[in-house]
PDB file of N, CA and C in Angstrom:
ATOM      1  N   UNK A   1     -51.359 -60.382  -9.127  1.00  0.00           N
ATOM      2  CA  UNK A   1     -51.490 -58.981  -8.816  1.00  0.00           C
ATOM      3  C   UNK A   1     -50.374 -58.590  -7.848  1.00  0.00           C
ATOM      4  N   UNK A   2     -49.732 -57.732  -8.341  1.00  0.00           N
ATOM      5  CA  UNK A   2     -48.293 -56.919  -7.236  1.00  0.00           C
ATOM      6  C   UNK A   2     -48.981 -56.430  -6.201  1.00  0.00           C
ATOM      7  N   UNK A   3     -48.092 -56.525  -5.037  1.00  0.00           N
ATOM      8  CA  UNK A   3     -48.710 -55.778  -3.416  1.00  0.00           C
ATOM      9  C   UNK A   3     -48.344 -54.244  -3.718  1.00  0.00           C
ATOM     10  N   UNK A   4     -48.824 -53.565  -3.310  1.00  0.00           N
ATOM     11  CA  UNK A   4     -48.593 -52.056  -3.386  1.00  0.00           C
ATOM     12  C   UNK A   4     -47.978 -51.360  -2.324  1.00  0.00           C
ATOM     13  N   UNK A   5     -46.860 -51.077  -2.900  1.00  0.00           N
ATOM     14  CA  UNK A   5     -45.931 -50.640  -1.598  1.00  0.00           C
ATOM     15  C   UNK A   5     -46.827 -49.404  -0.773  1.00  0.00           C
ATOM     16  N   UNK A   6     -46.365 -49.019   0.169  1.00  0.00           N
ATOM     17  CA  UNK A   6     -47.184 -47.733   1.059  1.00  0.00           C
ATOM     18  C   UNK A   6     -45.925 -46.925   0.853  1.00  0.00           C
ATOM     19  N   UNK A   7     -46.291 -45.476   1.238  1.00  0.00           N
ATOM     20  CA  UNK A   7     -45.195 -44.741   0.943  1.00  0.00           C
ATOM     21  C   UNK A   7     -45.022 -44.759   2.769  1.00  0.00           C
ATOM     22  N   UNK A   8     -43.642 -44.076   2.674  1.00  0.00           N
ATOM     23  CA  UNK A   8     -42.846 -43.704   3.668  1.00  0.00           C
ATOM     24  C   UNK A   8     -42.982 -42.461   4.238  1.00  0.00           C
ATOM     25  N   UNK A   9     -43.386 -41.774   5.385  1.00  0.00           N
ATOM     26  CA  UNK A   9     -43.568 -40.343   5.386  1.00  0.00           C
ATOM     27  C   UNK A   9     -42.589 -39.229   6.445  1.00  0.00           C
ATOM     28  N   UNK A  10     -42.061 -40.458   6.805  1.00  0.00           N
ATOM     29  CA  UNK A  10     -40.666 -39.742   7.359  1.00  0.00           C
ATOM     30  C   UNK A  10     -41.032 -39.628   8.861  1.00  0.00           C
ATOM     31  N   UNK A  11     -42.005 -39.519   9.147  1.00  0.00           N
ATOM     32  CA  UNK A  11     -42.271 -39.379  10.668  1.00  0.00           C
ATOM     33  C   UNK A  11     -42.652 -40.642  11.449  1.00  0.00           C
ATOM     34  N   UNK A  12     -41.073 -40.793  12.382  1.00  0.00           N
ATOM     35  CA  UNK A  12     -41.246 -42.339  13.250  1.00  0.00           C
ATOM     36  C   UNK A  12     -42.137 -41.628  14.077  1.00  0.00           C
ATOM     37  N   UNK A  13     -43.064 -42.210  14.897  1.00  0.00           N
ATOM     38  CA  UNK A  13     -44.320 -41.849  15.507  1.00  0.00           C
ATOM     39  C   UNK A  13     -43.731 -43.007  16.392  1.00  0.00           C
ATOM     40  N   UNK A  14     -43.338 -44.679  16.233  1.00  0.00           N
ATOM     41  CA  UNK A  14     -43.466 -45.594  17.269  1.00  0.00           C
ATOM     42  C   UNK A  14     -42.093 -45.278  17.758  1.00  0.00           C
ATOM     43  N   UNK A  15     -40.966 -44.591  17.796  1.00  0.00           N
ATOM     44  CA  UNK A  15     -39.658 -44.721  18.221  1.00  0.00           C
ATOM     45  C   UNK A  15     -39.630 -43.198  19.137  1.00  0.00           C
ATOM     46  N   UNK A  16     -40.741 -42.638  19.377  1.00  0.00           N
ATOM     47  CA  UNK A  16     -40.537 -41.410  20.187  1.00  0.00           C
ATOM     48  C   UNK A  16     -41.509 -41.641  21.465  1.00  0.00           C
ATOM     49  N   UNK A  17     -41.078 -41.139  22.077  1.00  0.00           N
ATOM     50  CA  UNK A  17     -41.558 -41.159  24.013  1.00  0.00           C
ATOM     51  C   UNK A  17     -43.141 -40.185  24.143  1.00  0.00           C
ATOM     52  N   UNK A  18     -43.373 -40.517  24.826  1.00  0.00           N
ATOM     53  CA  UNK A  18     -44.725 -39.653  25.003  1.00  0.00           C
ATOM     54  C   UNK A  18     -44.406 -38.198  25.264  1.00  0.00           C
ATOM     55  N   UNK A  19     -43.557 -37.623  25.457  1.00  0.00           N
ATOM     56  CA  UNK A  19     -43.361 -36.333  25.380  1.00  0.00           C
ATOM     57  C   UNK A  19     -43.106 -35.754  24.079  1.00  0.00           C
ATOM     58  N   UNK A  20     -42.377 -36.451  23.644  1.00  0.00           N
ATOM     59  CA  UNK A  20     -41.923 -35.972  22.334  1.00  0.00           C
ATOM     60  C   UNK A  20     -43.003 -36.356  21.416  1.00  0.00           C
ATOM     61  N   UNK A  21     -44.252 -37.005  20.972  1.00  0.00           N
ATOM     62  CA  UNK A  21     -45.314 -37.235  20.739  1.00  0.00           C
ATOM     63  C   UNK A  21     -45.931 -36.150  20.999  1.00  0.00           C
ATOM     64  N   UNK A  22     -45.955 -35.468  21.981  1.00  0.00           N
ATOM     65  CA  UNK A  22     -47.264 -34.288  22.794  1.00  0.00           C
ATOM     66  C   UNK A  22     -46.396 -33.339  21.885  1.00  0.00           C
ATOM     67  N   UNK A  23     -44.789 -32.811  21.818  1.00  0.00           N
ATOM     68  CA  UNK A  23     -44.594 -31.776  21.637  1.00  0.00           C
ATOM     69  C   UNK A  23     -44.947 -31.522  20.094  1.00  0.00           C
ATOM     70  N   UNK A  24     -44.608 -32.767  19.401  1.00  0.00           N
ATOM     71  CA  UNK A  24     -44.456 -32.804  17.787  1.00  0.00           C
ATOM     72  C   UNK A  24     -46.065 -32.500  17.664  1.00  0.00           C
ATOM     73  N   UNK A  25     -47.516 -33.398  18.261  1.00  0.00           N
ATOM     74  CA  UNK A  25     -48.594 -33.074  17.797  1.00  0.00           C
ATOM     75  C   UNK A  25     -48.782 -31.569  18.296  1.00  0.00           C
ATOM     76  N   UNK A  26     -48.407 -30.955  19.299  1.00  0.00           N
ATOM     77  CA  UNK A  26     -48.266 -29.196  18.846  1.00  0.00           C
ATOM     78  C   UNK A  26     -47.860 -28.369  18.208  1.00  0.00           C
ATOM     79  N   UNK A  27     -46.679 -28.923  17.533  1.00  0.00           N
ATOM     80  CA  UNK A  27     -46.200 -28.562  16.954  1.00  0.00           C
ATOM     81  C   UNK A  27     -46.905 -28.535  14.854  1.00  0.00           C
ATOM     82  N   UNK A  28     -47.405 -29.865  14.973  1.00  0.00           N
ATOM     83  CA  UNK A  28     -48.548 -29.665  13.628  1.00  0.00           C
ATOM     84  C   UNK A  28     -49.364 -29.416  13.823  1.00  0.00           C
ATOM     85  N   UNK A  29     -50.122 -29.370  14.825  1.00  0.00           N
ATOM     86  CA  UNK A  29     -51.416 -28.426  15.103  1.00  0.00           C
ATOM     87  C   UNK A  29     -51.470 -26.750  14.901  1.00  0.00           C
ATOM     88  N   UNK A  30     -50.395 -26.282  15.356  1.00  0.00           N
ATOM     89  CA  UNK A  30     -49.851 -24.887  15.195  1.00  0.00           C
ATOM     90  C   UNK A  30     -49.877 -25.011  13.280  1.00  0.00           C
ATOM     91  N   UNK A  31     -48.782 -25.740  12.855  1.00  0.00           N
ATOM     92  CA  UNK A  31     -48.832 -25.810  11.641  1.00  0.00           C
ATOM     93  C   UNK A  31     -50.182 -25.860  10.465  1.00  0.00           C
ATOM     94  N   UNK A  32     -50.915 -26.803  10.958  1.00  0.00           N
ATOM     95  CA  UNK A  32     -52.418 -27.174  10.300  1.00  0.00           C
ATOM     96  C   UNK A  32     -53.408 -25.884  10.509  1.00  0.00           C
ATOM     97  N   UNK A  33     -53.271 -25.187  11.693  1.00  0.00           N
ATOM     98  CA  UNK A  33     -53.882 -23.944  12.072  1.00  0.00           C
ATOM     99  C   UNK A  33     -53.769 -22.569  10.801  1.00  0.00           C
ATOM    100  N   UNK A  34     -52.221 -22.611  10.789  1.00  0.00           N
ATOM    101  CA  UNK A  34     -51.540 -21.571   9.652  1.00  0.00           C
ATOM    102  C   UNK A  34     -51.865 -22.117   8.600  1.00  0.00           C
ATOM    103  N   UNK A  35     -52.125 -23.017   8.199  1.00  0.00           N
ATOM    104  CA  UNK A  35     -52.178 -23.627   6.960  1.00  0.00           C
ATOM    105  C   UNK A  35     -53.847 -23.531   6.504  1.00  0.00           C
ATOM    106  N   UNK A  36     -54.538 -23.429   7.336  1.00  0.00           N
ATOM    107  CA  UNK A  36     -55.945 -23.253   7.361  1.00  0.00           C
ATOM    108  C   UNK A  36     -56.281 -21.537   6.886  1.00  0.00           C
ATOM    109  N   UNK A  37     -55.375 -20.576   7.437  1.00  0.00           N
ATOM    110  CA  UNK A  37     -55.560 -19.115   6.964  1.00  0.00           C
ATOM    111  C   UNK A  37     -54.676 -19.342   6.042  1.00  0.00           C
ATOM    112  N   UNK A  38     -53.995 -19.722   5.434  1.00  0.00           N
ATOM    113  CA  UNK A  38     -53.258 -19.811   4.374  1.00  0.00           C
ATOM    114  C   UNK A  38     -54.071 -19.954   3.011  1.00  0.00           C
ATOM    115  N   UNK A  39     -54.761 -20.956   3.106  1.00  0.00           N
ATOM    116  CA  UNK A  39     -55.638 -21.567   2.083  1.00  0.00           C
ATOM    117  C   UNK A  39     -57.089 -20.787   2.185  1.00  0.00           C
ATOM    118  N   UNK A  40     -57.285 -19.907   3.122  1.00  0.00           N
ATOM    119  CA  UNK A  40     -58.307 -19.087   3.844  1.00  0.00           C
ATOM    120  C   UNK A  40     -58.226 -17.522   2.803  1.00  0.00           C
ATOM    121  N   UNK A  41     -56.766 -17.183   2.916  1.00  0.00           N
ATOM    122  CA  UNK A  41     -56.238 -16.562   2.000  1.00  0.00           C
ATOM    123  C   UNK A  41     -56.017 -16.739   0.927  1.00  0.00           C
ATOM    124  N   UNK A  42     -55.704 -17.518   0.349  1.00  0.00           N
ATOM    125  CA  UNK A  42     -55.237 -18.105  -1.324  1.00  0.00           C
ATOM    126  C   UNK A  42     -53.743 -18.141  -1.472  1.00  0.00           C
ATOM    127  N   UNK A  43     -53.230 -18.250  -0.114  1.00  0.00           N
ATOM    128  CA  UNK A  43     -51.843 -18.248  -0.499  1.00  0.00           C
ATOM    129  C   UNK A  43     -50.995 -19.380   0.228  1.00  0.00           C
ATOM    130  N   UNK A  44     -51.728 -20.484  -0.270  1.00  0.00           N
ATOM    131  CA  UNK A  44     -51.219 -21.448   0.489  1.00  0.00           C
ATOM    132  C   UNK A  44     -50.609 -22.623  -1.132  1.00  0.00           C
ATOM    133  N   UNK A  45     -48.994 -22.696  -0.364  1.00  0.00           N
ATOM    134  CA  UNK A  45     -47.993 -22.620  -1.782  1.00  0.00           C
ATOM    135  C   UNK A  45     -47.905 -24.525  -2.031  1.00  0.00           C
ATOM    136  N   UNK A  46     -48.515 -25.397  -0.896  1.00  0.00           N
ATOM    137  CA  UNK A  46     -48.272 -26.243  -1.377  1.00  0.00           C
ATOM    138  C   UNK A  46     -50.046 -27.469  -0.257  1.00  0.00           C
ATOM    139  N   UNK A  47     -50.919 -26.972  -1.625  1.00  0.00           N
ATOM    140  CA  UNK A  47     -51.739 -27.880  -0.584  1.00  0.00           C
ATOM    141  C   UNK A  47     -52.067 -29.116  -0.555  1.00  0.00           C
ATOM    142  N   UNK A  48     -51.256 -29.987  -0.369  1.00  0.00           N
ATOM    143  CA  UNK A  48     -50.820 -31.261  -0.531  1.00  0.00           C
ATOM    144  C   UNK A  48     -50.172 -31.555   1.331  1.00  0.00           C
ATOM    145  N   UNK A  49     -49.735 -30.598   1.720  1.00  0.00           N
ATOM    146  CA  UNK A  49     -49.318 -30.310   2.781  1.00  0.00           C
ATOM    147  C   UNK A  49     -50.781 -30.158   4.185  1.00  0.00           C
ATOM    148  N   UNK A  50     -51.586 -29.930   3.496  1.00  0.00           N
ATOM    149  CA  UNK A  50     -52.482 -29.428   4.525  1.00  0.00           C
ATOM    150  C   UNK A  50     -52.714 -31.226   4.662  1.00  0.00           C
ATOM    151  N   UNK A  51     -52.922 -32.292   3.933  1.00  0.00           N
ATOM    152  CA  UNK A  51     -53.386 -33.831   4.203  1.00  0.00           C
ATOM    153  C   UNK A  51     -52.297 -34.168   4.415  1.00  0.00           C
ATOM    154  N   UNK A  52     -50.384 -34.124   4.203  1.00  0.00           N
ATOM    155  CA  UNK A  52     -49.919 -34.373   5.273  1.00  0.00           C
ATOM    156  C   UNK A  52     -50.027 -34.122   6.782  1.00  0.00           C
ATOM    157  N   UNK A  53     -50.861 -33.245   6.988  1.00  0.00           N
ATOM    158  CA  UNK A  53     -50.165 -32.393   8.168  1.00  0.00           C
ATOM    159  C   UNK A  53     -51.335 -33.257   9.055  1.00  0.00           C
ATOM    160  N   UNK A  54     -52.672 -33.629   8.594  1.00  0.00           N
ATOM    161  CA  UNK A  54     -53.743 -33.964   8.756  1.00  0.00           C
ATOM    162  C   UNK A  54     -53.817 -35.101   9.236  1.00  0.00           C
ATOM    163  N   UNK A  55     -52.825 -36.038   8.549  1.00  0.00           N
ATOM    164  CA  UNK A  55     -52.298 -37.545   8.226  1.00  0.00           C
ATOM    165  C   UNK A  55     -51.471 -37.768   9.891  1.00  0.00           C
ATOM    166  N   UNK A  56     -50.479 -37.342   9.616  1.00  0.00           N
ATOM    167  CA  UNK A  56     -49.131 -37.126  10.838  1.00  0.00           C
ATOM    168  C   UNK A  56     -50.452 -36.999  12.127  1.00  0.00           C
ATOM    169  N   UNK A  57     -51.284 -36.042  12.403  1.00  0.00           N
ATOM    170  CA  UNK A  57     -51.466 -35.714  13.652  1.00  0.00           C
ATOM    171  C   UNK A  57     -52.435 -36.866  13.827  1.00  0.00           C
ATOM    172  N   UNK A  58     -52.893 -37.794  12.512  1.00  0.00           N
ATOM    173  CA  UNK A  58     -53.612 -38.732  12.992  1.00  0.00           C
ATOM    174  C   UNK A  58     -53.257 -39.869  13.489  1.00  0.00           C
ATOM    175  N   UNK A  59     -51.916 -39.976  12.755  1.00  0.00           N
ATOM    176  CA  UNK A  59     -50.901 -41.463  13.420  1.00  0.00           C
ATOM    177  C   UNK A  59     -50.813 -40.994  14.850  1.00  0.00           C
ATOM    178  N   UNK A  60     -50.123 -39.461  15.148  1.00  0.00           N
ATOM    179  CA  UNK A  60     -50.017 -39.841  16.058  1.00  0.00           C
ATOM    180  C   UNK A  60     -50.571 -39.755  17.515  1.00  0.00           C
ATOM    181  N   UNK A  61     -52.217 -39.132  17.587  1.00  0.00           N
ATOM    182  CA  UNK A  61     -53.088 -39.875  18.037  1.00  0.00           C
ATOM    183  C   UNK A  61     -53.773 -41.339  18.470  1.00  0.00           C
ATOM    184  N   UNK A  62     -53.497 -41.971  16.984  1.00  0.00           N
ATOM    185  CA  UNK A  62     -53.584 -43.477  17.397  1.00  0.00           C
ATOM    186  C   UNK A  62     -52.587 -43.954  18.199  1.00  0.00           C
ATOM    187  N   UNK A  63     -50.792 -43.671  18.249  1.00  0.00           N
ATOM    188  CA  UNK A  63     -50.015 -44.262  18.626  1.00  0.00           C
ATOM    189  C   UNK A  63     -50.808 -43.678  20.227  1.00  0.00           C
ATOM    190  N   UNK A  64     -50.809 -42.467  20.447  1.00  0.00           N
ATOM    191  CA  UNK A  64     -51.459 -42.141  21.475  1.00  0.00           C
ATOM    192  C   UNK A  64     -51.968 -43.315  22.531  1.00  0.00           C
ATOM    193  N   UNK A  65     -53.157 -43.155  21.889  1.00  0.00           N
ATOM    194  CA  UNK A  65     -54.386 -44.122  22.211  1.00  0.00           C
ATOM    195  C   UNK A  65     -54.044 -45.358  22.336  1.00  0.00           C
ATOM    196  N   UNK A  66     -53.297 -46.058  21.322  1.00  0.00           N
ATOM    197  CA  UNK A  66     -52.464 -47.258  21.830  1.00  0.00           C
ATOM    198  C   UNK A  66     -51.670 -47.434  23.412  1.00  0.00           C
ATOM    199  N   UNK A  67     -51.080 -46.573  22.866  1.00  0.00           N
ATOM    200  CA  UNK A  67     -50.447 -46.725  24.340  1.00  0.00           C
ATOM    201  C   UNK A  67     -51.204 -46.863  25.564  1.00  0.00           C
ATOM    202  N   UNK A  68     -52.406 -45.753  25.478  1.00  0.00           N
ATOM    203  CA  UNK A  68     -52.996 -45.515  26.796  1.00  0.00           C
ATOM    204  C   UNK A  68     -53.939 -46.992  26.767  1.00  0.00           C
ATOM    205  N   UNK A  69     -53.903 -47.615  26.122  1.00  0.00           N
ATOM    206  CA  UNK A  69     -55.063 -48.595  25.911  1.00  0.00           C
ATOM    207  C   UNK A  69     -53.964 -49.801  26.939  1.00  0.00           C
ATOM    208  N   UNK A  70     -52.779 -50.032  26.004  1.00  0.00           N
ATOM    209  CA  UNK A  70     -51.645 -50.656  26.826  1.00  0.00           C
ATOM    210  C   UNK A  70     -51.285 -50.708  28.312  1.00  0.00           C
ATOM    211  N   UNK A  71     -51.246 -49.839  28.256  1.00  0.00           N
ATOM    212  CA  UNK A  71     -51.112 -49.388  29.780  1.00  0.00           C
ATOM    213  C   UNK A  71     -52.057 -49.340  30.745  1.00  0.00           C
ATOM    214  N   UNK A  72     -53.337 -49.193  30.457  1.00  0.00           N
ATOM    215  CA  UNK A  72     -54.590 -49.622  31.226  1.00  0.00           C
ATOM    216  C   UNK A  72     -54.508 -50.774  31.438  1.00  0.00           C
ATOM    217  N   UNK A  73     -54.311 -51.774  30.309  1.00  0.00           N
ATOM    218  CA  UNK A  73     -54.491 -53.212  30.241  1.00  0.00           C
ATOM    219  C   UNK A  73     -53.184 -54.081  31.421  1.00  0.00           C
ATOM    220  N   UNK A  74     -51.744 -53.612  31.347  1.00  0.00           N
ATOM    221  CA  UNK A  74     -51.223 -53.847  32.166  1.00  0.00           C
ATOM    222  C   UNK A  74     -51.343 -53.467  33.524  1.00  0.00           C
ATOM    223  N   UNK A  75     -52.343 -52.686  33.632  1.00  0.00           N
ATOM    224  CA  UNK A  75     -52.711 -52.343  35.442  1.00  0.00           C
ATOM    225  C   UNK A  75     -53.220 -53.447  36.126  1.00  0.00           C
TER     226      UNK A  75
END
């Protein structure tokens, strides 16, 4: 049986700083928000986008949480 590749989604989540983490998850939150009256409306042009957007803010939560877990542990 072949391993099944994972797809790629373009967003490094482990190569960005905790700021840039905070700004990007506001930045799809704003997005996921519009995208919610979008589809609220019927005019939402690609909804495939609403479970990216869904996906992204969940990685990077976990990377989140990782960290803070890390960093407790080294205290």
């Amino acid at each position: 049986m072949a391993k099944k590749e994972t797809k790629s989604t373009g967003l490094d989540v482990a190569g960005k700083s905790d700021d840039q983490l905070n700004e990007t998850l506001g930045e799809l939150k704003r997005e996921a928000f519009n995208l919610r009256f979008q589809a609220a409306t019927s005019q939402l042009e690609k909804p495939s986008r609403v479970r990216e957007v869904r996906r992204d803010i969940a990685r990077i939560k976990t990377q989140q949480s990782a960290r803070a877990k890390a960093s407790a542990a080294a205290k």
